[in-house]
Protein backbone atom coordinates (compact mmCIF):
# COMPACT_ATOMS: atom_id res chain seq x y z
CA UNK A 1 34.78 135.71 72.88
CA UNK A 2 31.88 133.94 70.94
CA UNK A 3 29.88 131.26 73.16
CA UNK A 4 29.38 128.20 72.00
CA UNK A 5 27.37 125.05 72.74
CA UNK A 6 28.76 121.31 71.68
CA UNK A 7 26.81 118.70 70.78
CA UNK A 8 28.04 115.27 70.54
CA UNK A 9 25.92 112.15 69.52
CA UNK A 10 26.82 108.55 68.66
CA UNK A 11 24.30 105.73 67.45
CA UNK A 12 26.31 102.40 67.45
CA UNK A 13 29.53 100.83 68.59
CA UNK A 14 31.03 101.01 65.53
CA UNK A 15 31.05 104.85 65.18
CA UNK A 16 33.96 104.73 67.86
CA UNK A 17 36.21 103.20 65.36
CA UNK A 18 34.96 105.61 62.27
CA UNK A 19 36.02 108.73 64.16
CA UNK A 20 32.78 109.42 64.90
CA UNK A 21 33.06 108.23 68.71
CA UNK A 22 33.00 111.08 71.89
CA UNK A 23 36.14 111.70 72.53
CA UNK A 24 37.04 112.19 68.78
CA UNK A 25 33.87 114.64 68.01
CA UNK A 26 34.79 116.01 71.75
CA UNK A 27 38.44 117.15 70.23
CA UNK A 28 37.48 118.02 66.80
CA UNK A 29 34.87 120.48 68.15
CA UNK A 30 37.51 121.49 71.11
CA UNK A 31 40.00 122.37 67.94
CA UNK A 32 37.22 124.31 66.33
CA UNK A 33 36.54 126.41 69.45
CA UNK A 34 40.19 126.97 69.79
CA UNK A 35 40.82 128.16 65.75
CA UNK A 36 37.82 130.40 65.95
CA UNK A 37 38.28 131.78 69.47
CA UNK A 38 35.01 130.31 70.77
CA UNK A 39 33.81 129.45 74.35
CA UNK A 40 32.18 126.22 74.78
CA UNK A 41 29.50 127.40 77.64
CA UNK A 42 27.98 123.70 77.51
CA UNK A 43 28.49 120.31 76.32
CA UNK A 44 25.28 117.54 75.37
CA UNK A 45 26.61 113.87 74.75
CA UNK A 46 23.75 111.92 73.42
CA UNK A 47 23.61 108.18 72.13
CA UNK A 48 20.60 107.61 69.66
CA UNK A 49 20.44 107.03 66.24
CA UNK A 50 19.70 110.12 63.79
CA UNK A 51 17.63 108.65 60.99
CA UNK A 52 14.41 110.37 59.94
CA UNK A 53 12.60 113.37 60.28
CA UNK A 54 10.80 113.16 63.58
CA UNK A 55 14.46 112.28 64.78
CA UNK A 56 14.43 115.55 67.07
CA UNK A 57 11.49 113.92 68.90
CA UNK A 58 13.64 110.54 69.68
CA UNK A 59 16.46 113.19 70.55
CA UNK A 60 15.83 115.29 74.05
CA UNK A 61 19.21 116.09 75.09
CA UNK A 62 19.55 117.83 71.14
CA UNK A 63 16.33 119.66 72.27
CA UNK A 64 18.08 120.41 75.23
CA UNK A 65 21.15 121.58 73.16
CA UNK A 66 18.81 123.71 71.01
CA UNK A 67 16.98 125.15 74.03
CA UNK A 68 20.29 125.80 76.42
CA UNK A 69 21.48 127.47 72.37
CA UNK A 70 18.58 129.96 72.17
CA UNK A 71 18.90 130.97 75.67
CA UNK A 72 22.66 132.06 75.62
CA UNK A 73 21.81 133.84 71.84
CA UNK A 74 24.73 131.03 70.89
CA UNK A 75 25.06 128.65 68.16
CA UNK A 76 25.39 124.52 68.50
CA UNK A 77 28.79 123.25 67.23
CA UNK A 78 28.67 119.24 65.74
CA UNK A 79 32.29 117.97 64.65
CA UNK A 80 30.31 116.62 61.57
CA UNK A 81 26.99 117.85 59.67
CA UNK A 82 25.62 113.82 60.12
CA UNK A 83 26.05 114.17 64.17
CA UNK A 84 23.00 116.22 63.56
CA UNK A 85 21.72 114.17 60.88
CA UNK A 86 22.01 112.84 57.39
CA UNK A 87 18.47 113.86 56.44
CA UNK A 88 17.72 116.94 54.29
CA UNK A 89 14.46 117.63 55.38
CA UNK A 90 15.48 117.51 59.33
CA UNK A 91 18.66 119.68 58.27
CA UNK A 92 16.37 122.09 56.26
CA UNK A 93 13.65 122.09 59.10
CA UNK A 94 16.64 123.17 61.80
CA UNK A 95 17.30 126.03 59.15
CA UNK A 96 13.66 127.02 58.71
CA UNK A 97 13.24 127.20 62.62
CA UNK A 98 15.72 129.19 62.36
CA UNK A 99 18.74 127.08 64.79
CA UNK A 100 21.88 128.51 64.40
CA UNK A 101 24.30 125.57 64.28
CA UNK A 102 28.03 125.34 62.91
CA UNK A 103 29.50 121.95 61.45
CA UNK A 104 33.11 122.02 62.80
CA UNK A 105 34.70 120.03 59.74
CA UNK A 106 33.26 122.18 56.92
CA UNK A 107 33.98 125.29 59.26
CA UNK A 108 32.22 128.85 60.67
CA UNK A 109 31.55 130.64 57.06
CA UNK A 110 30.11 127.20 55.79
CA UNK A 111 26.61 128.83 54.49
CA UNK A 112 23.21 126.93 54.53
CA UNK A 113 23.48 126.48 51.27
CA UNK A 114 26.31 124.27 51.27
CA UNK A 115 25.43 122.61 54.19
CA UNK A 116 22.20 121.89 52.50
CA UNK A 117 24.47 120.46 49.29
CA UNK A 118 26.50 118.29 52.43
CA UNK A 119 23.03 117.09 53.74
CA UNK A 120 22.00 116.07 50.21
CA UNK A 121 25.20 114.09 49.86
CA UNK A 122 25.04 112.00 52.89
CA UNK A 123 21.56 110.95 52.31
CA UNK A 124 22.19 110.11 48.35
CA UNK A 125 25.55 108.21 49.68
CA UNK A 126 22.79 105.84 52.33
CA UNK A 127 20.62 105.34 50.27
CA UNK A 128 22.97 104.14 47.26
CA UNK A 129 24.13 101.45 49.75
CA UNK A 130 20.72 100.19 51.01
CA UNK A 131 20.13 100.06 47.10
CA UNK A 132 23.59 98.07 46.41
CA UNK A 133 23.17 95.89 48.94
CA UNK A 134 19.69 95.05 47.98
CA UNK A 135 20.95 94.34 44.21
CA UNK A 136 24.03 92.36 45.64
CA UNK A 137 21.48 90.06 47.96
CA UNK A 138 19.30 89.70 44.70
CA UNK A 139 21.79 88.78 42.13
CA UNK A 140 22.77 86.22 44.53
CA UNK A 141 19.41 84.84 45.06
CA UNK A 142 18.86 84.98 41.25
CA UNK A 143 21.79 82.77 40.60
CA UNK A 144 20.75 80.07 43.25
CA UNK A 145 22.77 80.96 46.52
CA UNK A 146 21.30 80.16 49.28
CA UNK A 147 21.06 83.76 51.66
CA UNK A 148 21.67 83.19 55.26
CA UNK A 149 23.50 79.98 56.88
CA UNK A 150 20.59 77.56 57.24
CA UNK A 151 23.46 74.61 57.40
CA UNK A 152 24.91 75.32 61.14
CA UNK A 153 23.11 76.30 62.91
CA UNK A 154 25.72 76.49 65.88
CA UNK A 155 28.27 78.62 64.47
CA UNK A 156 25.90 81.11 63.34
CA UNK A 157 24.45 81.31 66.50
CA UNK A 158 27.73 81.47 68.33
CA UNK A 159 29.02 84.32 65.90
CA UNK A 160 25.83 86.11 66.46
CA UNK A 161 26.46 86.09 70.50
CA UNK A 162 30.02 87.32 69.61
CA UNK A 163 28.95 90.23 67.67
CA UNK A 164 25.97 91.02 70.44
CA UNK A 165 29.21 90.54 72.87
CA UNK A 166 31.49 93.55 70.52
CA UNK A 167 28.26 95.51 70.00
CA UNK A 168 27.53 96.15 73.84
CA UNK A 169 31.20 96.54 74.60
CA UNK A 170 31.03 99.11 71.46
CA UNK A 171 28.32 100.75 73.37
CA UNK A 172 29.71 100.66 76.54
CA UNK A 173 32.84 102.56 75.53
CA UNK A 174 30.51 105.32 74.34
CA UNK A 175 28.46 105.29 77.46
CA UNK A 176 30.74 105.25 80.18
CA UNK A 177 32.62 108.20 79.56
CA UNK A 178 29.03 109.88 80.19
CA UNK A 179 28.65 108.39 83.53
CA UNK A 180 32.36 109.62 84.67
CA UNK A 181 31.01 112.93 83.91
CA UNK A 182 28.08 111.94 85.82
CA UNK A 183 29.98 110.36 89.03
CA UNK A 184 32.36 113.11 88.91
CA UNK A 185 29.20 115.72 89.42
CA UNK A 186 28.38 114.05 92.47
CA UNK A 187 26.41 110.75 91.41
CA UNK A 188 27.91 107.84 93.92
CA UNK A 189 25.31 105.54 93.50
CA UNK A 190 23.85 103.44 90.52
CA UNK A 191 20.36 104.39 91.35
CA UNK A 192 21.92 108.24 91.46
CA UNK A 193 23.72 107.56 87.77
CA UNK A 194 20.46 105.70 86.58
CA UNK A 195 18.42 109.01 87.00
CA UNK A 196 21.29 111.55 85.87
CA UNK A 197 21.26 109.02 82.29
CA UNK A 198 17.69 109.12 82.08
CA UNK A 199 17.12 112.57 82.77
CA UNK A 200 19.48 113.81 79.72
CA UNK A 201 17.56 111.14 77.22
CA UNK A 202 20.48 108.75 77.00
CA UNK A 203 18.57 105.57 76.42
CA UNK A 204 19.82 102.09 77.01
CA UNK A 205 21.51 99.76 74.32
CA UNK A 206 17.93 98.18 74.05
CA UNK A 207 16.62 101.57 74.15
CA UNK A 208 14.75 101.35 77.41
CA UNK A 209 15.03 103.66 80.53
CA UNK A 210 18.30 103.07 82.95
CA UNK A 211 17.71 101.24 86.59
CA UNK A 212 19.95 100.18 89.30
CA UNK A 213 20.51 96.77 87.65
CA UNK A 214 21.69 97.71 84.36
CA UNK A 215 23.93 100.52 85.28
CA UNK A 216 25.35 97.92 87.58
CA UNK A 217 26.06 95.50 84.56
CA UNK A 218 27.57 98.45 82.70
CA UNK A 219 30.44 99.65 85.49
CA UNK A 220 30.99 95.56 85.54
CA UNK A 221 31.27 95.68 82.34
CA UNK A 222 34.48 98.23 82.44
CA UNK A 223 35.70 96.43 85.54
CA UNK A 224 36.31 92.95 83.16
CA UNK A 225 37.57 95.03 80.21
CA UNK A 226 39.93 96.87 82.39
């Protein structure tokens, strides 16, 4: 039976409603491993965004991945080519290391050339956005609107504490699934889950280290949602 090794990353809240969140990567790549008669040896969970080319330096637990990967001679399985990322030159530097990585949705025969063709697409498809939006905000501006509500002040501040509110529930519901996995491994105290988070790279939703204090506010967090 081929050996495997999954890799699962998220970057915001809202990838857990795009079918991009853990559990769904988690069961595409589980689907994958059964179809193709592969062993998943190890799993890496990582939150952190995937933009640019030094992204494998922001990214230890992929290192880790990669590393755990060459060891067992075994490739990395994503559910989707932009879990690793959705820029060509990181994609192409992967190849030219020579990492040996399947993208579960495109399947094990995809070649690199056409996962250098699905990299080129995802990275043409962000950056025609950024560029629509930026014509949208100007066309606006050209015909007079005023950009941004400068008129109250109170509602825009109380809708932007209700979307900081949904983004760290969004990240929450990424996160703690991670620390179950880290409880059930033996972790019974916050301090003990603090240093299991920090030593796989998992950063905070502010992207600092983990403490006592803020794993704390996080299993509160699931207490009041539950």
């Amino acid at each position: 039976m081929r050996q495997v090794v999954s890799y699962i990353r998220v970057s915001t809240g809202k990838q857990g409603k795009s079918g991009l969140g853990i559990e769904a990567q988690r069961e595409a790549i589980a689907r994958f491993a059964i179809a193709e008669g592969c062993e998943v040896i190890a799993e890496f969970v990582e939150v952190e965004t995937g933009k640019g080319t030094d992204a494998l330096d922001r990214r230890p637990t992929l290192a880790a991945a990669l590393a755990a990967a060459r060891k067992a001679k075994a490739p990395v399985v994503v559910a989707k080519l932009c879990r690793l990322s959705r820029d060509v030159a990181f994609i192409s530097g992967l190849m030219a290391q020579r990492v040996s990585f399947i993208v579960a949705e495109l399947g094990a025969d995809a070649d690199p050339f056409m996962l250098h063709i699905y990299a080129a697409l995802a990275e043409k498809e962000r950056s025609l956005i950024a560029d629509r939006t930026r014509a949208a905000l100007a066309a606006k501006k050209a015909q007079g609107a005023t950009l941004g509500n400068r008129t109250n002040l109170a509602d825009a501040q109380a809708k932007g504490v209700e979307t900081n509110q949904a983004a760290a529930g969004a990240f929450a519901a990424n996160v703690l699934p991670i620390v179950k996995q880290i409880q059930a491994a033996g972790a019974t105290t916050p301090r003990a889950v603090a240093a299991a988070l920090n030593a796989r790279g998992i950063r905070t939703a502010r992207g600092g280290a983990w403490h006592d204090s803020t794993v704390r506010n996080l299993l509160a967090r699931e207490v009041v949602a539950g």
